[in-house]
Structures are given as structure tokens and as C-alpha cells.
C-alpha atoms as a PDB file:
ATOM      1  CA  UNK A   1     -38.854  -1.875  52.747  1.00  0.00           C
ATOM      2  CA  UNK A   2     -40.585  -1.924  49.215  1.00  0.00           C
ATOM      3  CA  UNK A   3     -41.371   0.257  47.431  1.00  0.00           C
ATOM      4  CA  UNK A   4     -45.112   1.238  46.956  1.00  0.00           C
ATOM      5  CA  UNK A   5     -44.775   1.633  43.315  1.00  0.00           C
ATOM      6  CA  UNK A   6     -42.793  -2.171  43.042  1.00  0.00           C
ATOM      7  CA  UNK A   7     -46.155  -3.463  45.217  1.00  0.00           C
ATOM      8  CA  UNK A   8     -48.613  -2.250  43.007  1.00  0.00           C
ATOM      9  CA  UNK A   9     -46.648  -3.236  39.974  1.00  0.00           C
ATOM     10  CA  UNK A  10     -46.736  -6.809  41.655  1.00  0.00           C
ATOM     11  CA  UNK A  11     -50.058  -6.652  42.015  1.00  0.00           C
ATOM     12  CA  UNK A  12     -50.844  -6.233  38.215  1.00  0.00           C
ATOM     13  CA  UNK A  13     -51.870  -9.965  36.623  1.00  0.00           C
ATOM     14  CA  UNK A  14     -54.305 -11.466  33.923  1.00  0.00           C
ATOM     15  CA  UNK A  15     -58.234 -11.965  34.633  1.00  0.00           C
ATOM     16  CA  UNK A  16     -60.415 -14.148  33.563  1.00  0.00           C
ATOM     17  CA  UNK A  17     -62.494 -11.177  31.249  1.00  0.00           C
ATOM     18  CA  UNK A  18     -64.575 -10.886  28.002  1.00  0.00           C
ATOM     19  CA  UNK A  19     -63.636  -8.849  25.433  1.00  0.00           C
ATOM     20  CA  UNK A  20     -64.359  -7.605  22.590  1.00  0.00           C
ATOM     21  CA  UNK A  21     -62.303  -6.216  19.426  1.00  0.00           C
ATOM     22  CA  UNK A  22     -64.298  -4.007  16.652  1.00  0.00           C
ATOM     23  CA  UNK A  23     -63.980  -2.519  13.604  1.00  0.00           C
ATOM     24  CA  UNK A  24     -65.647   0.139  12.160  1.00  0.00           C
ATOM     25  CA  UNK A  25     -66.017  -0.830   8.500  1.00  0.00           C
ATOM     26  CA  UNK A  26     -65.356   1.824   5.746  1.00  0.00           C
ATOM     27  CA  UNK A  27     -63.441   3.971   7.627  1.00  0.00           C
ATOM     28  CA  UNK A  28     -60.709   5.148   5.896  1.00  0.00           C
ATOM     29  CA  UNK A  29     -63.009   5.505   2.869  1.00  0.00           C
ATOM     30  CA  UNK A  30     -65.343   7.905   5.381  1.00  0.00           C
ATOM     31  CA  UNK A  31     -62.350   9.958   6.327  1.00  0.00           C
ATOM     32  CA  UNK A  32     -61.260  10.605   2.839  1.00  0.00           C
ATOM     33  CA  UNK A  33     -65.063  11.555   1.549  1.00  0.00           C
ATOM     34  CA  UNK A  34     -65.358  13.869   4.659  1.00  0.00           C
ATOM     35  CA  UNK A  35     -61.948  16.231   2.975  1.00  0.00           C
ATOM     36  CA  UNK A  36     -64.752  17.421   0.441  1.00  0.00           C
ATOM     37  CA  UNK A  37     -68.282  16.075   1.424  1.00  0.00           C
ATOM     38  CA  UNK A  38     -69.733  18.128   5.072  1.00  0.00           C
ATOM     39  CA  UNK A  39     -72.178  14.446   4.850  1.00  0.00           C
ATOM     40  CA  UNK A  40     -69.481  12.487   5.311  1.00  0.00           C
ATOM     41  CA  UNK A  41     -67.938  14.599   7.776  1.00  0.00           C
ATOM     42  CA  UNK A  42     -71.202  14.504   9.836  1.00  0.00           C
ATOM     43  CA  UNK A  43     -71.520  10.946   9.651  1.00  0.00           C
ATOM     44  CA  UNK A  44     -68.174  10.287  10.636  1.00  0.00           C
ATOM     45  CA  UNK A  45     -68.457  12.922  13.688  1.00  0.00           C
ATOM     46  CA  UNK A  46     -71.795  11.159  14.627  1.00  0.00           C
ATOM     47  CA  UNK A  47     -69.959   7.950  14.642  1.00  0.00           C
ATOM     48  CA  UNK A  48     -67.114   9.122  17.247  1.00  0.00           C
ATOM     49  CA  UNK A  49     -69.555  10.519  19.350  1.00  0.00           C
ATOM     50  CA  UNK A  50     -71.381   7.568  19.589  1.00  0.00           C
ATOM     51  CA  UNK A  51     -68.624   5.659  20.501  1.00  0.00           C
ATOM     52  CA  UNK A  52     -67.313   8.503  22.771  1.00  0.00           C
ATOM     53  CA  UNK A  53     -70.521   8.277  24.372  1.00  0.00           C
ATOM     54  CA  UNK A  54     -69.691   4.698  25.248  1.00  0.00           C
ATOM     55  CA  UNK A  55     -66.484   5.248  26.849  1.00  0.00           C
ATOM     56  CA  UNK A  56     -67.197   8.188  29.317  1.00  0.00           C
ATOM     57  CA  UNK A  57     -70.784   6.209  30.430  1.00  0.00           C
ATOM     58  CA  UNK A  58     -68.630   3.375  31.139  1.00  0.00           C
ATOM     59  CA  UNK A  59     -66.309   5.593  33.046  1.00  0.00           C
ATOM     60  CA  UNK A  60     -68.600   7.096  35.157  1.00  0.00           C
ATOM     61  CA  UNK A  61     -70.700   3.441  35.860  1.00  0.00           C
ATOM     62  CA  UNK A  62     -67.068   2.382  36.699  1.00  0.00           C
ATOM     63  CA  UNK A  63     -66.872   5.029  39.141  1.00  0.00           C
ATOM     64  CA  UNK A  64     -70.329   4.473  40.257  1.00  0.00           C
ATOM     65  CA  UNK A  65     -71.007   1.728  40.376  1.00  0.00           C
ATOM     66  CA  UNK A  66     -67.016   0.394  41.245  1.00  0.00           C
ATOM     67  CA  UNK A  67     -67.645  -1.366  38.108  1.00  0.00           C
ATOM     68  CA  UNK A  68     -64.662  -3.549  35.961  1.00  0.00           C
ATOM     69  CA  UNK A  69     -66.032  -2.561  32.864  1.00  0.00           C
ATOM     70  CA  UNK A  70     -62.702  -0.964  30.962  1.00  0.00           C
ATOM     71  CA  UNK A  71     -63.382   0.460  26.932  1.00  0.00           C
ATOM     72  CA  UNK A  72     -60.897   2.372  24.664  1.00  0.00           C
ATOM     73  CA  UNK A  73     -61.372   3.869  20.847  1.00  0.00           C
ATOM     74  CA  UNK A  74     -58.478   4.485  18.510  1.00  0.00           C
ATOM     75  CA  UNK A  75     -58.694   5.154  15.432  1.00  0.00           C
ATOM     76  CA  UNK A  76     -61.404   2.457  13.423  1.00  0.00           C
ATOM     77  CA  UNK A  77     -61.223   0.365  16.184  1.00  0.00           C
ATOM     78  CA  UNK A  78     -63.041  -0.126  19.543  1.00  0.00           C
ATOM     79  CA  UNK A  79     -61.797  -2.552  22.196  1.00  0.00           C
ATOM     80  CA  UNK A  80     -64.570  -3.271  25.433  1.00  0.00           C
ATOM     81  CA  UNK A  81     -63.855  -5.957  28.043  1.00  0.00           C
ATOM     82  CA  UNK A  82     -65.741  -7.053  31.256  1.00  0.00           C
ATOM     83  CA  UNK A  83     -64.593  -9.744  34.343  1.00  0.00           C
ATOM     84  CA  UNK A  84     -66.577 -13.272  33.264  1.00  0.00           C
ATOM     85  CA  UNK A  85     -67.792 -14.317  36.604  1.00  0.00           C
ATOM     86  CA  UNK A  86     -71.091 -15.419  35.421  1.00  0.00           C
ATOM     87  CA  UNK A  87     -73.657 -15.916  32.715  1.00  0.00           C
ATOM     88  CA  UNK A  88     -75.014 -12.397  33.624  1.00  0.00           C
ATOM     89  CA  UNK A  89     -71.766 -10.731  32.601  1.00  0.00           C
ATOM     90  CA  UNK A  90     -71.865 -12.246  29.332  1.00  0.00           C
ATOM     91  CA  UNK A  91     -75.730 -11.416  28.647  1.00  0.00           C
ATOM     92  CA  UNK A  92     -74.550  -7.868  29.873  1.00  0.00           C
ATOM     93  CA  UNK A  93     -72.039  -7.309  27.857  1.00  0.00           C
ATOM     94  CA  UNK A  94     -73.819  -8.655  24.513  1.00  0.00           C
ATOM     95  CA  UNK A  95     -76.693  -5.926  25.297  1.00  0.00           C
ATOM     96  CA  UNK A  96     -73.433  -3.424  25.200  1.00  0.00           C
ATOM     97  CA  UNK A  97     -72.034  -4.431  22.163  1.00  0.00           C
ATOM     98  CA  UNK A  98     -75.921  -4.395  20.785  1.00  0.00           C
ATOM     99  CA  UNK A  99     -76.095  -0.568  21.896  1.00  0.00           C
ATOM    100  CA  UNK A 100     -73.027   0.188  20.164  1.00  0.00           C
ATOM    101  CA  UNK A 101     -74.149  -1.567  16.631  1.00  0.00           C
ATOM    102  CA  UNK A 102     -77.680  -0.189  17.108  1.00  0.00           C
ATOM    103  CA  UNK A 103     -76.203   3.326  17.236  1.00  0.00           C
ATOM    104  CA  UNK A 104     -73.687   3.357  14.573  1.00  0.00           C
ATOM    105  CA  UNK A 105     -76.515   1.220  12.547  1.00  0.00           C
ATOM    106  CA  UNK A 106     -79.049   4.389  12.878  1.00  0.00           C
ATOM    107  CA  UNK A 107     -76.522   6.876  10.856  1.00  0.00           C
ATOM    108  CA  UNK A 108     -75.374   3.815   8.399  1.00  0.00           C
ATOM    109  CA  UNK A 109     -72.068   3.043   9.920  1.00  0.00           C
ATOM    110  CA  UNK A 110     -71.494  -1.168   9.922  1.00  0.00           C
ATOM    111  CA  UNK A 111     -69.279  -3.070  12.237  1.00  0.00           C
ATOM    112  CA  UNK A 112     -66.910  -6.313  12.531  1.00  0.00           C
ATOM    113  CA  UNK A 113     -66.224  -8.083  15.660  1.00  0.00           C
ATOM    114  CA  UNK A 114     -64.575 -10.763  17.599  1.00  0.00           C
ATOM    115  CA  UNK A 115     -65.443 -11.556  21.438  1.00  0.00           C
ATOM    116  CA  UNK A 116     -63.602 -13.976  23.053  1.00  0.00           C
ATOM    117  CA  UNK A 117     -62.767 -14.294  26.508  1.00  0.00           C
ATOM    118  CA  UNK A 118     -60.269 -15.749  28.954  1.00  0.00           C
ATOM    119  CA  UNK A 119     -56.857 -14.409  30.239  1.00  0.00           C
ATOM    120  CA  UNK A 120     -56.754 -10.762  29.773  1.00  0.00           C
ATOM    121  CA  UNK A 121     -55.184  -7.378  31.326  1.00  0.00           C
ATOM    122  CA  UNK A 122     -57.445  -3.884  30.536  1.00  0.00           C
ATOM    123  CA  UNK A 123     -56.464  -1.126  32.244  1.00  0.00           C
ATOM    124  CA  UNK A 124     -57.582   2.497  30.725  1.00  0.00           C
ATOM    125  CA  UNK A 125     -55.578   2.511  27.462  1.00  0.00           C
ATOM    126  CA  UNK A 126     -53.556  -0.757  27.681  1.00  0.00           C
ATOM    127  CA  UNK A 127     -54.863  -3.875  27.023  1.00  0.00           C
ATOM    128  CA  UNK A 128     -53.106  -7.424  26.064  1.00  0.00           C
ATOM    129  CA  UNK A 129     -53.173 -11.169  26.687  1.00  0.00           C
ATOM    130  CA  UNK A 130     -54.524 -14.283  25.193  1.00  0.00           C
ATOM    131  CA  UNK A 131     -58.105 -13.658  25.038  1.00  0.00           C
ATOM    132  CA  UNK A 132     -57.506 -10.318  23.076  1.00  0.00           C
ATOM    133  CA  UNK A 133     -55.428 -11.984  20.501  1.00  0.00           C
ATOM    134  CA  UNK A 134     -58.362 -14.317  19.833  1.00  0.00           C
ATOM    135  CA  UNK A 135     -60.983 -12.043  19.743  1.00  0.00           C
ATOM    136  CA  UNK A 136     -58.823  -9.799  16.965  1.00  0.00           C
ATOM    137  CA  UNK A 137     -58.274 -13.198  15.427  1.00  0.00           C
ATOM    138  CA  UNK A 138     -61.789 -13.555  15.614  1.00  0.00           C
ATOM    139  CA  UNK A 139     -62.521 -10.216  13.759  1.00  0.00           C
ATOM    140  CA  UNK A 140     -59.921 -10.161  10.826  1.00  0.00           C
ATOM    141  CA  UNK A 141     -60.243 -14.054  10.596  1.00  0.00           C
ATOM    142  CA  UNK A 142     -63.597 -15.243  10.936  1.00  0.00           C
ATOM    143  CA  UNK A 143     -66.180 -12.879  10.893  1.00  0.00           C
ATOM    144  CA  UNK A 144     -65.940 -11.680   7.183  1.00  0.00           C
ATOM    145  CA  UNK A 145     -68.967 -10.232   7.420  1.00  0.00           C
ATOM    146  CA  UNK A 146     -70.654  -6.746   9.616  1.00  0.00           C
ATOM    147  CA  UNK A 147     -71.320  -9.295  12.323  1.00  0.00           C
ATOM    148  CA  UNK A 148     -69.603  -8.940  15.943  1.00  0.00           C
ATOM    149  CA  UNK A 149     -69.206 -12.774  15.700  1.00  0.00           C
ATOM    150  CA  UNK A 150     -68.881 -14.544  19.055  1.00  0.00           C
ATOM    151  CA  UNK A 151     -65.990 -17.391  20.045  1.00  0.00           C
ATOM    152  CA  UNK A 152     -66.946 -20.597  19.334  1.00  0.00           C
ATOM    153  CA  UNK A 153     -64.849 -21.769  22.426  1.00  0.00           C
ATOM    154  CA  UNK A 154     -67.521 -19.910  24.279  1.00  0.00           C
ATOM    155  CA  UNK A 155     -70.711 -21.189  22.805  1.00  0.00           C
ATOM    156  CA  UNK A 156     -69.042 -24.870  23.068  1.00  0.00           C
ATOM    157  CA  UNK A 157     -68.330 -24.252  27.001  1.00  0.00           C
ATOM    158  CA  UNK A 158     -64.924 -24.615  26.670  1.00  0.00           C
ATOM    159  CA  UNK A 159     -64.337 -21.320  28.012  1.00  0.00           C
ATOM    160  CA  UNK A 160     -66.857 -20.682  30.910  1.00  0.00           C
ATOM    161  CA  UNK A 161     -67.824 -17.924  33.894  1.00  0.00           C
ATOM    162  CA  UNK A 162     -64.980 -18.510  36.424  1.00  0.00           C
ATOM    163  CA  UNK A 163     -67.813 -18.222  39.265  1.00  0.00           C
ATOM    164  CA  UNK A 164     -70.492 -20.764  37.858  1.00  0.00           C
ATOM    165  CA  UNK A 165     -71.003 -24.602  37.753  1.00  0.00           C
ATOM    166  CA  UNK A 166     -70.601 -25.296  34.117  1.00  0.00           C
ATOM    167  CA  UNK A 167     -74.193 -27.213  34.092  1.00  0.00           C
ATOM    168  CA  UNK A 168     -75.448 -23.560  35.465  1.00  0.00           C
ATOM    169  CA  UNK A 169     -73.790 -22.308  32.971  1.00  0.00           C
ATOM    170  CA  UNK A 170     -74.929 -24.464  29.750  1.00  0.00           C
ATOM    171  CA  UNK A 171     -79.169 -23.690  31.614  1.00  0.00           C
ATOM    172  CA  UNK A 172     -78.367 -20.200  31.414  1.00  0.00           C
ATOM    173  CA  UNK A 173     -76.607 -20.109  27.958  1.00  0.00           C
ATOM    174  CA  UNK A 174     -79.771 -21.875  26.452  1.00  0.00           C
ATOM    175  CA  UNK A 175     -81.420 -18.686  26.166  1.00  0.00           C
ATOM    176  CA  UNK A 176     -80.791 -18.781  22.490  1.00  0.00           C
ATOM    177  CA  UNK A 177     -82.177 -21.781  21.449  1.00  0.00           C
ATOM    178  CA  UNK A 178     -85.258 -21.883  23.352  1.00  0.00           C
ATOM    179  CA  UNK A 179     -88.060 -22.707  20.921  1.00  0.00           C
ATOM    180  CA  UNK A 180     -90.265 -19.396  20.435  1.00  0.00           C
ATOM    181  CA  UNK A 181     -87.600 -16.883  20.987  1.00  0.00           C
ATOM    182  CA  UNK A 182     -88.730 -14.919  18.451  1.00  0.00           C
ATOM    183  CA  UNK A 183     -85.514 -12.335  18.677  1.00  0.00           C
ATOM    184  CA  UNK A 184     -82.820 -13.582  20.928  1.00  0.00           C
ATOM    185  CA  UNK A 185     -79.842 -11.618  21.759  1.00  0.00           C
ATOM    186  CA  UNK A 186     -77.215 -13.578  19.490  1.00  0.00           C
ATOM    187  CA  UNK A 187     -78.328 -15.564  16.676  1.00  0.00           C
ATOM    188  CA  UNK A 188     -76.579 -18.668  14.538  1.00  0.00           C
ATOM    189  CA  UNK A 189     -75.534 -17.644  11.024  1.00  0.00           C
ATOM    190  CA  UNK A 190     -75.675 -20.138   8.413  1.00  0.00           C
ATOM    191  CA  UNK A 191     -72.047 -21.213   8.990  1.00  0.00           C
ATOM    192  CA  UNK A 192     -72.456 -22.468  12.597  1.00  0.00           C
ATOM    193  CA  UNK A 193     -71.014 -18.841  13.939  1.00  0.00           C
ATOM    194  CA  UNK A 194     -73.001 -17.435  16.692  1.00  0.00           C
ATOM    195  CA  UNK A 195     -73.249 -13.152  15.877  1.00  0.00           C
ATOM    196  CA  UNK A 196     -74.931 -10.402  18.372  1.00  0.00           C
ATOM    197  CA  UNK A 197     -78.205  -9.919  17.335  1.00  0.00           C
ATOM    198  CA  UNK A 198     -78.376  -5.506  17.117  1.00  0.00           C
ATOM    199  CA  UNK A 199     -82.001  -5.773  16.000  1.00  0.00           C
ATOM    200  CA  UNK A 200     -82.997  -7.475  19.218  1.00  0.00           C
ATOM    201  CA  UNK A 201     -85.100  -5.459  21.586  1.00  0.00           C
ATOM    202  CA  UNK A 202     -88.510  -4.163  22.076  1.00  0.00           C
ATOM    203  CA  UNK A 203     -88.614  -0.874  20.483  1.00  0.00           C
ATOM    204  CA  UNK A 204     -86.666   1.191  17.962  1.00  0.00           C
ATOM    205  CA  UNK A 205     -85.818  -1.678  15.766  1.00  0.00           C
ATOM    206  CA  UNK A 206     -87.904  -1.279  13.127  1.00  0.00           C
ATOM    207  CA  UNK A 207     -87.185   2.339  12.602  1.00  0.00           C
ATOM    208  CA  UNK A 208     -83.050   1.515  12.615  1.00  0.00           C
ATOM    209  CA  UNK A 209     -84.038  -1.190  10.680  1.00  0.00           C
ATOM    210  CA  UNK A 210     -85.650   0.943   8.151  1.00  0.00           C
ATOM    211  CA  UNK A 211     -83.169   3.467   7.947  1.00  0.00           C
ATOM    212  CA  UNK A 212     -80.367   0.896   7.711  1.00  0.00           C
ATOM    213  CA  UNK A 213     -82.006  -0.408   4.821  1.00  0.00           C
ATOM    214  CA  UNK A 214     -82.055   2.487   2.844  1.00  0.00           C
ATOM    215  CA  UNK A 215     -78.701   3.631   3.386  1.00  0.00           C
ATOM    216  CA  UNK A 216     -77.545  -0.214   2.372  1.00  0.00           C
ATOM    217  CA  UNK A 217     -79.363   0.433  -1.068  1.00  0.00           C
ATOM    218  CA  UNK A 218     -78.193   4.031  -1.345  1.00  0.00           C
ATOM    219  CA  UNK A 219     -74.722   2.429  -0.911  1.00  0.00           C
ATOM    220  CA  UNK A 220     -74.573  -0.334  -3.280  1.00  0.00           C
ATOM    221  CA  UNK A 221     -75.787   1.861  -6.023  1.00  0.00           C
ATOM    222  CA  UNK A 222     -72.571   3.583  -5.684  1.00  0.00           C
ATOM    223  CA  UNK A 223     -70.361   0.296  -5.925  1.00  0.00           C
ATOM    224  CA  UNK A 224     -68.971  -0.871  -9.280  1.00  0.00           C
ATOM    225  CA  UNK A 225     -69.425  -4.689  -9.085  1.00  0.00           C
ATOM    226  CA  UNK A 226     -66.197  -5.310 -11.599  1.00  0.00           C
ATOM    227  CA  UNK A 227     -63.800  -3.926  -9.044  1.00  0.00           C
ATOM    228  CA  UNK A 228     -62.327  -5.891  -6.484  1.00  0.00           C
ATOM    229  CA  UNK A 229     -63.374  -3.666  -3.668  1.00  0.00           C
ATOM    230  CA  UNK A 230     -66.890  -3.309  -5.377  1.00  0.00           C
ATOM    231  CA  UNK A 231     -67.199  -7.179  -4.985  1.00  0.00           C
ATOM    232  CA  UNK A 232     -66.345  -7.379  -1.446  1.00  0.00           C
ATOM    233  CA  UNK A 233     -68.215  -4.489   0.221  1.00  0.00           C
ATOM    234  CA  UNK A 234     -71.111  -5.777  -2.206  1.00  0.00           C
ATOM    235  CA  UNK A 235     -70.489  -9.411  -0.071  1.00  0.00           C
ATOM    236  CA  UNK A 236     -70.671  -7.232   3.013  1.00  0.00           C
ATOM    237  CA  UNK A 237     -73.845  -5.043   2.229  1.00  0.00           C
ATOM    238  CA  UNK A 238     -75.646  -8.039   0.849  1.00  0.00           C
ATOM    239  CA  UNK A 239     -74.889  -9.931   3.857  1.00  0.00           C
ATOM    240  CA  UNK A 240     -76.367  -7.051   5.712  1.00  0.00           C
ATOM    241  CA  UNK A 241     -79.703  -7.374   3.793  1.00  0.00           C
ATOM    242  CA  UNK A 242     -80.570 -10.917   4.496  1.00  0.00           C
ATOM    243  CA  UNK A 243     -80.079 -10.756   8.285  1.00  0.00           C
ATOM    244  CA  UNK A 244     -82.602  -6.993   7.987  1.00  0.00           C
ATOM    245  CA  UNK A 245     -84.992  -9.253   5.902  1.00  0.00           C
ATOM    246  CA  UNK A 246     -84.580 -11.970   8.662  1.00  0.00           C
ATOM    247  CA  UNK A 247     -85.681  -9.513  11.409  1.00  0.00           C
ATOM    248  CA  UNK A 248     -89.227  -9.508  12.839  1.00  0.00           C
ATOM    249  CA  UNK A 249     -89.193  -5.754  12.283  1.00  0.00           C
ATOM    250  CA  UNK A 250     -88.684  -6.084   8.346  1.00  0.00           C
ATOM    251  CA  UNK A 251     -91.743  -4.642   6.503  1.00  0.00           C
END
């Protein structure tokens, strides 16, 4: 007879998931401030708990709800992944990684992101397989910039819901280029990349937009512009700016 244990080990294989690999940005840099500044220390505290936040309301919708939703922290990074059945996982799962950036936004804490999706295995703490690869490739590769940045494979239906027609799929996907959407849920940067849109919603944004602003400012008055790592969080923070300005809730 087998045994139980070699059955459910059988049982383990790949789905077809989204995922999502983040960074938290300035990290390390946060961590070292917070050894002699209680601000920093806050802020970084705040930021955990957000994110802590996060993973026990997933557990307990998981539990719920007999959700798939899986999400682990360690360290800088977060890593969130859902089953892609349909369109409505995807537009889901965007809204989560907008709560997440919305949060950390409010206390001036910036993120960088990859979602990809495809072949993947999640479980609690463990998680490996093609689409996570991309989606860190994604992150460190492409997205340069505090933008969760989304795969390309994805926008181009080339990776699709593994429960939907793919014409369903491109009518439901349109969403963000419907003429009038004044704030969709991902927009288009300037270099063809689709990004999740953390401003979007109907309330709240202009406040965290407000407040991010000013803690941008704060922070590049503290940068020295002739230093290589001046010049590149100045990239990042400037970047930042623009897509504020770009908001509907920009004053």
C-alpha cells in the first residue's frame, strides 16, 4: 500500500497562477537610519505591518472563503500569487497589489514589481517555477522605476486565463483602453510597459497623493545629485512625480 505522505507528495504540481514579485525600495537604507532615528524606525515598523496586514487577511479569506490566494514577506521583498482562471482573477489581483502600494505610498515607502503569470507552485513559504522567475526578471530587469510593471506576455495575450475563450478574454482586458477612462486600474508608461495604477479609486487618492508628494520633495532635498546613488534614486523619485502630476487627484 502507499504511503499517505508519498500520495500527497504526488499530488503536488505547477498551476497555471499570477504572481507577483516586489520590492520595497530603500530598504536597507531605512534599516540603517532606524539604528539612530525613532522616524525611521516608525516608518519602517509601519511598513511591515502593512504588509503583515496583507498576509494574515489573505490567510483568513483563504480559510474563508477556501480561497487560492497564497502571500509571503521576507525581508524587502513581498511575493503574492493567485490561480488565473479568468479575467476576474487578474482585475482582482491588480486591486491587491493597488492596496499594498496605496498603503506603503501613505507613510512614503515606494515599490518595484514584476507580475507575470503561468506555471507556478505557492504553497505558504515556498514558492518556484517559471512564472516566478519572470516576474523577478520582470522587477530587477524591466521595471527600473517604483512601478509594479505588468508582463508584456500578458497584455499581448500570449499568456491568458486557463478558463476563458481568448476573444473573452481580449473584451474583458479592454478595460484599459476604453476611451474616457479617466483612471483605469493599470496604465501604459511612455515605454510601452503597462504599470498598476495605485492612485486609481474613488476616494483617498488625493490625500495619499498629497502626502506622497511631500515626502518625494522632502526626500530629494536630501540627495546629492553628484553621487551615483544620488542620480539614481533622483531617476526614481522624479519618475514618481510625473505619474502624481499625471493623476486626476493632483492639485
Amino acid at each position: 500500500m502507499e504511503n499517505p505522505v508519498e500520495q500527497e507528495h504526488n499530488a503536488e504540481e505547477y498551476e497555471h497562477r499570477l504572481v507577483a514579485f516586489i520590492d520595497i525600495l530603500g530598504f536597507s537604507n531605512l534599516v540603517n537610519k532606524s539604528n539612530d532615528d525613532p522616524t525611521y524606525f516608525q516608518k519602517l515598523l509601519e511598513a511591515l505591518k502593512v504588509i503583515q496586514h496583507n498576509v494574515k487577511h489573505n490567510e483568513k479569506k483563504q480559510d474563508k472563503e477556501n480561497s487560492s490566494i497564497e502571500m509571503v514577506q521576507f525581508s524587502d521583498s513581498i511575493v503574492i500569487s493567485r490561480p488565473y482562471n479568468s479575467t476576474t482573477d487578474f482585475n482582482v489581483f491588480i486591486m491587491n497589489l493597488n492596496w499594498i502600494q496605496k498603503r506603503l505610498a501613505e507613510i512614503g515607502i515606494l515599490v518595484r514589481g514584476g507580475v507575470s503569470a503561468g506555471r507556478l507552485y505557492h504553497k505558504g513559504t515556498i514558492a518556484f517555477g517559471p512564472a516566478f522567475i519572470s516576474a523577478y526578471r520582470i522587477e530587477s530587469e524591466l521595471a527600473d522605476f517604483p512601478r509594479i510593471v505588468i508582463d508584456p506576455q500578458i497584455m499581448n495575450y500570449k499568456v491568458t486565463p486557463i478558463n476563458e475563450k481568448i476573444d473573452d478574454t481580449k473584451d474583458l482586458m479592454g478595460f484599459h483602453s476604453f476611451d474616457g477612462n479617466r483612471n483605469p486600474i493599470i496604465l501604459k508608461d511612455s515605454d510601452d510597459l503597462y504599470f498598476v495604477n495605485y492612485l486609481y479609486g474613488m476616494y483617498e487618492e488625493e490625500e495619499i497623493s498629497n502626502k506622497l508628494e511631500t515626502s518625494v520633495l522632502e526626500e530629494l532635498k536630501t540627495l546629492d545629485p553628484n553621487t551615483l546613488h544620488g542620480i539614481k534614486v533622483i531617476r526614481k523619485l522624479k519618475w514618481t512625480l510625473n505619474y502624481i502630476k499625471s493623476s486626476p487627484w493632483h492639485q
